[in-house]
Each structure stands twice: as structure tokens, then as C-alpha cells.
C-alpha atoms as a PDB file:
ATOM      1  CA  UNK A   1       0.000   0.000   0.000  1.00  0.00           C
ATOM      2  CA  UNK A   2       2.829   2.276   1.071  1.00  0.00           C
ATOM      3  CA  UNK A   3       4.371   1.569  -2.298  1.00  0.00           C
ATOM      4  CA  UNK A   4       1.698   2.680  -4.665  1.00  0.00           C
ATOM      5  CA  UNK A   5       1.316   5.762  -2.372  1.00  0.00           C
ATOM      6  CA  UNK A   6       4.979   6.572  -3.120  1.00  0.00           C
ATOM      7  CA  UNK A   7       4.514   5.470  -6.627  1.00  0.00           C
ATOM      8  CA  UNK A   8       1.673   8.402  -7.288  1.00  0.00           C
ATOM      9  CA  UNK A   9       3.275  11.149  -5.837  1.00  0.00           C
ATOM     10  CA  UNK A  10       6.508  10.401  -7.338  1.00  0.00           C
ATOM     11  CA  UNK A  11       4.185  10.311 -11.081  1.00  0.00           C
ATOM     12  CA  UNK A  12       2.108  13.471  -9.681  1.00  0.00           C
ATOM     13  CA  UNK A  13       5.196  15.469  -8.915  1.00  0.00           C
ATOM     14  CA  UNK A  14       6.385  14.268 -12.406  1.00  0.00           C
ATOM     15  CA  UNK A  15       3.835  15.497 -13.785  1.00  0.00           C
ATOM     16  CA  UNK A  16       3.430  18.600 -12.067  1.00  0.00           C
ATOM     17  CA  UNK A  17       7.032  19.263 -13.486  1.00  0.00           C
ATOM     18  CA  UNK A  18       6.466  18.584 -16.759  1.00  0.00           C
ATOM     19  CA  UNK A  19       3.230  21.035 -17.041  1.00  0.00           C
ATOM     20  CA  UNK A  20       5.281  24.099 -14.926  1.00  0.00           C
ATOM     21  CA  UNK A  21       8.445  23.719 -17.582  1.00  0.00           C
ATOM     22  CA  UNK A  22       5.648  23.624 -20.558  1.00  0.00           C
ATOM     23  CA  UNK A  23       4.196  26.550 -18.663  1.00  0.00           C
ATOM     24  CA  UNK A  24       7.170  28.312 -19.087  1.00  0.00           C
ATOM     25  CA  UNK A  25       8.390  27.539 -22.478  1.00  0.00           C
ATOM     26  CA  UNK A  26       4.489  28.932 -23.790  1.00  0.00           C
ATOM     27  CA  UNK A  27       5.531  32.215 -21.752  1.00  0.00           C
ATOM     28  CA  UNK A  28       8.739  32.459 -23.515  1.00  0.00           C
ATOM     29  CA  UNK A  29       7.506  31.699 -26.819  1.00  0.00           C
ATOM     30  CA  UNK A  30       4.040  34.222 -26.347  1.00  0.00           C
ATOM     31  CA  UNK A  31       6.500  37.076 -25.279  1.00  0.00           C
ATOM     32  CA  UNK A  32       9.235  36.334 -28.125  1.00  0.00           C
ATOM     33  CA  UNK A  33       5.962  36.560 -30.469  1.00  0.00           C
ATOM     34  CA  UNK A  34       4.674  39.609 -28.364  1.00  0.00           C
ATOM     35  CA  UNK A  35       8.026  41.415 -28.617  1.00  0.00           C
ATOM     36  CA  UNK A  36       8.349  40.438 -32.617  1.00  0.00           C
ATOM     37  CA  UNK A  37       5.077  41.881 -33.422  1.00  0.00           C
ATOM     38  CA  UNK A  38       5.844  45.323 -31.300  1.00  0.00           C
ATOM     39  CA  UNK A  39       9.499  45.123 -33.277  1.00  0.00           C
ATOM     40  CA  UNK A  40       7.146  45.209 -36.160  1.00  0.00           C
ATOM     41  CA  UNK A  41       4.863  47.748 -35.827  1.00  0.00           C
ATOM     42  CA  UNK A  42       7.850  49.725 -34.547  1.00  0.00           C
ATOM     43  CA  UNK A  43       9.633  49.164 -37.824  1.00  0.00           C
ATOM     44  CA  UNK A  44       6.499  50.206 -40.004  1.00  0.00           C
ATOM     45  CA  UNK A  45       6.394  53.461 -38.145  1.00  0.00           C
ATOM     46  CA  UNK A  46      10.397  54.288 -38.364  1.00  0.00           C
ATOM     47  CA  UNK A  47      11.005  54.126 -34.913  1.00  0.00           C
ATOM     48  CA  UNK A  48      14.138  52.381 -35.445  1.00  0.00           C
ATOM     49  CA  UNK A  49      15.245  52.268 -31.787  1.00  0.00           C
ATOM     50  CA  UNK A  50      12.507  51.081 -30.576  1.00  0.00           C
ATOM     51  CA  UNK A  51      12.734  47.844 -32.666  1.00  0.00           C
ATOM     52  CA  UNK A  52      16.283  47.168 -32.154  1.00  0.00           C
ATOM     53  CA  UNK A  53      15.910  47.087 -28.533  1.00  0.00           C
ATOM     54  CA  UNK A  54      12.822  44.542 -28.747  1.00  0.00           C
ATOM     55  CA  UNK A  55      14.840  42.353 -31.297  1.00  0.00           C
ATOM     56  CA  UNK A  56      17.704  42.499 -28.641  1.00  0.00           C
ATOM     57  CA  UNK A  57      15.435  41.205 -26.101  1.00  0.00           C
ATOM     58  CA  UNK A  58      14.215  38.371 -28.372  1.00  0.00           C
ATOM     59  CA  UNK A  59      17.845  37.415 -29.133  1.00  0.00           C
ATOM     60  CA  UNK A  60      18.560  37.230 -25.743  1.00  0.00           C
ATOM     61  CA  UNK A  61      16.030  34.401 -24.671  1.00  0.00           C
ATOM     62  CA  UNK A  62      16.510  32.556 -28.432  1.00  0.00           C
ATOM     63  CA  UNK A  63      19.902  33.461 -29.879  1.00  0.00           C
ATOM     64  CA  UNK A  64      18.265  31.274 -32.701  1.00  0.00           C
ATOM     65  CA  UNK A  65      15.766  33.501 -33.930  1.00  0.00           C
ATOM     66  CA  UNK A  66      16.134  34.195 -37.684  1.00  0.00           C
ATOM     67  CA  UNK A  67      13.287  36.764 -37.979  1.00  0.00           C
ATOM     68  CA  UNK A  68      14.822  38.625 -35.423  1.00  0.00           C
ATOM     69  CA  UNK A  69      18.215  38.402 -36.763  1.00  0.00           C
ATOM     70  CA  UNK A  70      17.376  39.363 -40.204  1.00  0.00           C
ATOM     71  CA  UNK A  71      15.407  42.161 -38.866  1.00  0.00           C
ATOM     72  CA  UNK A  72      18.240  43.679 -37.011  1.00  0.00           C
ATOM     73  CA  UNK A  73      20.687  42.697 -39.944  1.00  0.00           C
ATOM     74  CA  UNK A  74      18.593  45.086 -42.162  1.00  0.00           C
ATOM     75  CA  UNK A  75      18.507  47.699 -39.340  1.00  0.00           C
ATOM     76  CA  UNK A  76      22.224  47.799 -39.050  1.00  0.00           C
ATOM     77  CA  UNK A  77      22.533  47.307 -42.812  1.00  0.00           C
ATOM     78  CA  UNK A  78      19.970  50.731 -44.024  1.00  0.00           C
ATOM     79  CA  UNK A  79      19.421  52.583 -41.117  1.00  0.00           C
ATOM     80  CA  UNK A  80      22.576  52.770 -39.055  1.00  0.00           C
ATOM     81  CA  UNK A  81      25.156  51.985 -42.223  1.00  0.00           C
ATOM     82  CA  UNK A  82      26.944  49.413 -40.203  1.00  0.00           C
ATOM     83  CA  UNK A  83      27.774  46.472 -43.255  1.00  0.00           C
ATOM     84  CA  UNK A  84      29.665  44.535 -40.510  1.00  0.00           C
ATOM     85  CA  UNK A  85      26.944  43.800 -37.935  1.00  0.00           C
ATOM     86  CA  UNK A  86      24.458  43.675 -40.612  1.00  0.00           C
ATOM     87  CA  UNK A  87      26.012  40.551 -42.555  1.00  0.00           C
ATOM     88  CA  UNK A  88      26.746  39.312 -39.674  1.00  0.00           C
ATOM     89  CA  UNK A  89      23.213  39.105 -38.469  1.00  0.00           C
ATOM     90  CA  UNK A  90      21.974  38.142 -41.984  1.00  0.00           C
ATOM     91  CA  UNK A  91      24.395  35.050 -41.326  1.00  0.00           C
ATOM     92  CA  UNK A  92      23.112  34.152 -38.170  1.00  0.00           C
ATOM     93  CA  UNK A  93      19.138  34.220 -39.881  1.00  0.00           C
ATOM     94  CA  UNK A  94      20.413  31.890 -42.333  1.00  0.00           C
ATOM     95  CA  UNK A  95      22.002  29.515 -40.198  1.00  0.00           C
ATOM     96  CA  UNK A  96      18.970  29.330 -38.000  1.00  0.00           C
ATOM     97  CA  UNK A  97      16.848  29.189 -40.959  1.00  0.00           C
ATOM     98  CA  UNK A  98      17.589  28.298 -44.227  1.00  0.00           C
ATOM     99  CA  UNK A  99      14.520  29.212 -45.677  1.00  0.00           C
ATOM    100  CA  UNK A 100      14.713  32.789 -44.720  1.00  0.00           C
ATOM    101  CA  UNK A 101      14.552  34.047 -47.990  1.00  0.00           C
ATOM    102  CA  UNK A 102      14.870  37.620 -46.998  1.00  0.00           C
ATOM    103  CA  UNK A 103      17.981  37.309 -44.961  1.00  0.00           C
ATOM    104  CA  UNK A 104      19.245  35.987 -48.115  1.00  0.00           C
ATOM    105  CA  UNK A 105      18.182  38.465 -50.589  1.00  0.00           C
ATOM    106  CA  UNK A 106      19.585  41.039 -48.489  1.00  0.00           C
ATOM    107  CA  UNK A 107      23.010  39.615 -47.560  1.00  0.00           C
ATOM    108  CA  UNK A 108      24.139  39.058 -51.213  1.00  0.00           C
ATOM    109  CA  UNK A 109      22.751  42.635 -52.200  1.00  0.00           C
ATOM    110  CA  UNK A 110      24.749  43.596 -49.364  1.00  0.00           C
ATOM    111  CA  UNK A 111      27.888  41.635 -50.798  1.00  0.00           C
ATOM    112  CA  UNK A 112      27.209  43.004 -54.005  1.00  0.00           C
ATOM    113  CA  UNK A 113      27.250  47.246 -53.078  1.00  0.00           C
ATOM    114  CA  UNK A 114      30.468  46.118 -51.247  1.00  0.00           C
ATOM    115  CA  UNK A 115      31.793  44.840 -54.930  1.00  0.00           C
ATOM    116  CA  UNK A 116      32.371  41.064 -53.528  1.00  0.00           C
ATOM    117  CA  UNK A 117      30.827  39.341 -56.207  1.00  0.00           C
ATOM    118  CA  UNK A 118      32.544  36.741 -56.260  1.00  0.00           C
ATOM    119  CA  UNK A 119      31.128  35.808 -52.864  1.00  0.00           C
ATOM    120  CA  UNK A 120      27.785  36.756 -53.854  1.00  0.00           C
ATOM    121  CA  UNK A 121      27.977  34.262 -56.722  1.00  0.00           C
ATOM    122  CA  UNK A 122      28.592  31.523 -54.378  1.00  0.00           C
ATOM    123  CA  UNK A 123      25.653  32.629 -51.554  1.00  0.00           C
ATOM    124  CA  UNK A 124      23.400  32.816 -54.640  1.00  0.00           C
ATOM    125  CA  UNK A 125      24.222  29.159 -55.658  1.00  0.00           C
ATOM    126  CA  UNK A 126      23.742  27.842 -51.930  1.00  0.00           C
ATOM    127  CA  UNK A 127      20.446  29.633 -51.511  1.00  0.00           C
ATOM    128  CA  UNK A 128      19.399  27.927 -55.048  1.00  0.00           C
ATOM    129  CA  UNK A 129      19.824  24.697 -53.497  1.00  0.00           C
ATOM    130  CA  UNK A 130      18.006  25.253 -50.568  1.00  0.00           C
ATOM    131  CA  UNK A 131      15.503  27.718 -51.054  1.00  0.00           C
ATOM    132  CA  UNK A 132      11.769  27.040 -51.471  1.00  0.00           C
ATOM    133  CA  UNK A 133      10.581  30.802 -52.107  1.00  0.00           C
ATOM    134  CA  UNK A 134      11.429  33.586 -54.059  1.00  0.00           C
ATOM    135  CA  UNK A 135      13.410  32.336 -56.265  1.00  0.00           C
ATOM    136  CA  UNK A 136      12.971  34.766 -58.617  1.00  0.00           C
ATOM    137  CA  UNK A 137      14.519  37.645 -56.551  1.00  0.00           C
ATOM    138  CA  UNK A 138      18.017  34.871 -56.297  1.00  0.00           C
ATOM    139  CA  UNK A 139      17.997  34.504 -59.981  1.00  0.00           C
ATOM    140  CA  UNK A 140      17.484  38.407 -60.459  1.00  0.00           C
ATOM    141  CA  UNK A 141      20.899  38.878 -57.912  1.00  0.00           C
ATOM    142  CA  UNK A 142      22.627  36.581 -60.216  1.00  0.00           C
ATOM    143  CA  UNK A 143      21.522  38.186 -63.026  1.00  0.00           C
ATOM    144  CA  UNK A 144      22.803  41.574 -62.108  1.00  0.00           C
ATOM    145  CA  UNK A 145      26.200  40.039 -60.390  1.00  0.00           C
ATOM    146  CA  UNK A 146      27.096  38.272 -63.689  1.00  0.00           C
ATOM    147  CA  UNK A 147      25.979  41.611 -65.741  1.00  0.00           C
ATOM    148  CA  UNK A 148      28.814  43.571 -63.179  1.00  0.00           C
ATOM    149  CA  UNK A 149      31.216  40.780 -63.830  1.00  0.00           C
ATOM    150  CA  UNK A 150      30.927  40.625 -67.593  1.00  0.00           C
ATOM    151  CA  UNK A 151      29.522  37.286 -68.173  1.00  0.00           C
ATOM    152  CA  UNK A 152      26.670  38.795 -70.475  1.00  0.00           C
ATOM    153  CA  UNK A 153      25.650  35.409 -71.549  1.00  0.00           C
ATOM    154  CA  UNK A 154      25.423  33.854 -68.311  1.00  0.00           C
ATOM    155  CA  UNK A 155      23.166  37.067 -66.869  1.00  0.00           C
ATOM    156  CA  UNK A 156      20.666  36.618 -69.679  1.00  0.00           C
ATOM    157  CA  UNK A 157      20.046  32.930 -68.641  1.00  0.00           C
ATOM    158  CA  UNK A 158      19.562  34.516 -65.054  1.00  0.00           C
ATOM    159  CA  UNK A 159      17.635  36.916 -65.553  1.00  0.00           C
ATOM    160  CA  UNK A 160      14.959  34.418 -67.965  1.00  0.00           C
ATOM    161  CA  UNK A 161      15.250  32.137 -65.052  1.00  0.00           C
ATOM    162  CA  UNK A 162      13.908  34.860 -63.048  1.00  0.00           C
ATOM    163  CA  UNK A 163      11.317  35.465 -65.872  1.00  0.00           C
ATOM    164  CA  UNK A 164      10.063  31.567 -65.507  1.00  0.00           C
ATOM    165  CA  UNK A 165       9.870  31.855 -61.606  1.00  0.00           C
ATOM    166  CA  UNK A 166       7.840  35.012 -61.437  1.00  0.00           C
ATOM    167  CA  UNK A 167       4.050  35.647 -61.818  1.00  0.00           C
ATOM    168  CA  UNK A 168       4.389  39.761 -61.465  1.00  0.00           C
ATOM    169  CA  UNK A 169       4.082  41.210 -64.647  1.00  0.00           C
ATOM    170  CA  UNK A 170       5.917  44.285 -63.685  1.00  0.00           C
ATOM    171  CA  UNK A 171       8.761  42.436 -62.262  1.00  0.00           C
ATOM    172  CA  UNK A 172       8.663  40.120 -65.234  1.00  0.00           C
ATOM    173  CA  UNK A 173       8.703  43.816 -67.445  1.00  0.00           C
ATOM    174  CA  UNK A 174      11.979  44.771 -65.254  1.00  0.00           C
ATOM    175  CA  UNK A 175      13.773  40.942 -66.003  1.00  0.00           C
ATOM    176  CA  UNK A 176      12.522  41.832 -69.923  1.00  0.00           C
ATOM    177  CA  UNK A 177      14.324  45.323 -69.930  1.00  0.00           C
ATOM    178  CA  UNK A 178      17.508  43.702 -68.342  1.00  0.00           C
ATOM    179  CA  UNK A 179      17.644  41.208 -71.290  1.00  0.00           C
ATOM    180  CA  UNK A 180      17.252  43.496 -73.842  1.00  0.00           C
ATOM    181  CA  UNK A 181      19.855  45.877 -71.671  1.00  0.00           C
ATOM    182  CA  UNK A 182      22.708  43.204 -71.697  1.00  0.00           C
ATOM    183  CA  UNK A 183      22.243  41.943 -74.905  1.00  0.00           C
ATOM    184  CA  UNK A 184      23.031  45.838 -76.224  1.00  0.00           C
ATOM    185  CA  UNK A 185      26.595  45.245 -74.179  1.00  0.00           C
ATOM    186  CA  UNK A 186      27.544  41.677 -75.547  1.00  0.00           C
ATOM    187  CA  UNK A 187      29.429  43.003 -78.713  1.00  0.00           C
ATOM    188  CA  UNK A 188      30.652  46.179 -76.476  1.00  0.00           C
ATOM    189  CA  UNK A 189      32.655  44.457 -74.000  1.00  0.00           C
ATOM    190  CA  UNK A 190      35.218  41.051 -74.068  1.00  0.00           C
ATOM    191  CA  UNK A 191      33.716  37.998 -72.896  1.00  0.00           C
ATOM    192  CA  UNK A 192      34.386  36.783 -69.097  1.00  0.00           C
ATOM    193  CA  UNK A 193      34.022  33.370 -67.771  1.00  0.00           C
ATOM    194  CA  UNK A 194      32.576  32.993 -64.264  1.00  0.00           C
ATOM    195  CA  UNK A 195      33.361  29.849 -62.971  1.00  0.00           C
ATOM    196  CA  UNK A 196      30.508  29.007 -60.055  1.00  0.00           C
ATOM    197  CA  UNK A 197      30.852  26.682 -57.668  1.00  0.00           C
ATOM    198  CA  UNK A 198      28.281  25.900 -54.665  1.00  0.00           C
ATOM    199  CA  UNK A 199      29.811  26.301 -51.592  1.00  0.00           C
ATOM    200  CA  UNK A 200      27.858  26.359 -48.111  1.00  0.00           C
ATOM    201  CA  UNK A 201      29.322  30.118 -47.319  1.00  0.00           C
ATOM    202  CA  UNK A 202      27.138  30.587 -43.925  1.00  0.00           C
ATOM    203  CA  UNK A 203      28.283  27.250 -42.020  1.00  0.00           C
ATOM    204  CA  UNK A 204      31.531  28.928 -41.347  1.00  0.00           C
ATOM    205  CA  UNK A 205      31.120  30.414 -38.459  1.00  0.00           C
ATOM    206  CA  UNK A 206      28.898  29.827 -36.024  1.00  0.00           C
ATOM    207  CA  UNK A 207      25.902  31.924 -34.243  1.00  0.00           C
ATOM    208  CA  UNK A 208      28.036  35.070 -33.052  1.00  0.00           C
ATOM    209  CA  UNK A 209      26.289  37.632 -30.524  1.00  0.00           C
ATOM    210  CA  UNK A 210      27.092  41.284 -30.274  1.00  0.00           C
END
């Protein structure tokens, strides 16, 4: 009799365990949620500051969290002009997520205004193999990064790749005009060959924290 006594409170305080740590992972996770929506509405209305401080506070409880990493990674990188932190929190979004299409989009535009194309080539390549969305915005980057490097031909087979993954006729109009754009250059300017290779240019280096 004893034993089963012993036996229920040791599976009731168990239990009771379990619930209070599931308790307070849903209390971290509603006020990561609470403080990326705030970060949010901050953002829409320019107050800059604001935001960075609530991303801050989300990074501190999940040093994981892409959203909040690519957020501040665009911060840094058009707001406060600081190239450094902002790649380097671009990074960290893609490492926690590979699917965060934006954090890639902006890290090779980034790497492209700092002339590195040759890095940009191979971030474009990795996010071709592993993203699911917006393609057409990747093939676009390469598009433009082969145009700056002088391999015409190759940027006209980016830029129709875009063409084939978009269903926005403007953006579609845009890909159309860079065609017609590089194809006035190809008896202008000697050939260049781009050799692209697909690298994993992220993996590197791990999550780093300011």
C-alpha cells in the first residue's frame, strides 16, 4: 500500500514538473511573439530604436531567432550603415533558418554594393539549393552580379530564369528590360568566364552575438 502511495506522488510530482516547464516555455515563446510583433509595428512606423531594442530582447532568450536576426541585420545594414553587424546578423538568420529568404536576398545585395561578387555568386548558388521561395529575386541577384562581372551570356540565362519563376508582370517587365539591356553590351565588352561553384558560405562560423 505504502508503495503505490509513493509510486503516485513520485508520477504526480512528475507530472506537475512537466506542465510548470511547458508553462514556461508557452511564456517564452508568447512574449518572443509579443516582442516580434511590437518590433514590427515599430519598424512600419520608423522608430528604429525602438525595434532594435525589442529584437535584442528576443535574441537574448533565443539566440536562434532568424526573424529577429534578419530584422536587425537590415537595421544595421539601411538605417545605421553598419555592413559589418548587418552581414553578420543576416548570417546568423540563415544559419537558424535556411529558408529565410529575406535574410538571403539582403546579404548578397549587401555583398554586391560592397563589390564582392565573387562571394555573392557563391551565396546565390547555396540559396538555389536550398531555397523554397522567391526564387525569382536569387535569380534576379545573379543576373545583375554576372551583368557587373561581364559574363553577359550567363546574366541573360539569369535573368529568364527569373522570368520563368515570377508571376508579377511588372517584375517580369523589369527581367525583360535587363535582357534586352545586356544583350546591347555583348558586342561592347570582351567575354568573361565565371566559374561558379556551390559552396555552403554561412556554415563557417557559427551563431556570433554582439
Amino acid at each position: 500500500m505504502n508503495r503505490k502511495i509513493k509510486h503516485k506522488k513520485k508520477s504526480c510530482s512528475i507530472e506537475l514538473n512537466i506542465n510548470f516547464k511547458n508553462e514556461i516555455i508557452m511564456d517564452v515563446l508568447y512574449n518572443i511573439e509579443e516582442y516580434m510583433l511590437r518590433a514590427t509595428e515599430h519598424l512600419y512606423d520608423y522608430e528604429i530604436l525602438k525595434a532594435k531594442r525589442l529584437l535584442e530582447d528576443v535574441l537574448e532568450k533565443d539566440p536562434e531567432h532568424a526573424m529577429a536576426h534578419m530584422y536587425l541585420g537590415c537595421i544595421y545594414a539601411y538605417r545605421l550603415n553598419d555592413r559589418e553587424k548587418a552581414l553578420m546578423h543576416l548570417r546568423n538568420a540563415i544559419c537558424s533558418d535556411v529558408q529565410c529568404a529575406d535574410a538571403h536576398i539582403n546579404y548578397i545585395k549587401l555583398l554586391i554594393e560592397a563589390g564582392k561578387y565573387a562571394d555573392a555568386i557563391k551565396c546565390i548558388n547555396y540559396a538555389l539549393q536550398h531555397l523554397n521561395n522567391n526564387l525569382e529575386y536569387i535569380y534576379e541577384l545573379q543576373g545583375e552580379t554576372l551583368e557587373l562581372l561581364g559574363s553577359n551570356k550567363a546574366a541573360i540565362k539569369a535573368y529568364k530564369q527569373a522570368i520563368k519563376q515570377s508571376v508579377n508582370d511588372a517584375s517580369i517587365a523589369t527581367m525583360k528590360s535587363s535582357i534586352m539591356r545586356v544583350k546591347n553590351k555583348i558586342n561592347k565588352k570582351p567575354k568573361k568566364n565565371v566559374k561558379i561553384q556551390v559552396t555552403n558560405p554561412y556554415f563557417s562560423q557559427s551563431i556570433v552575438q554582439e
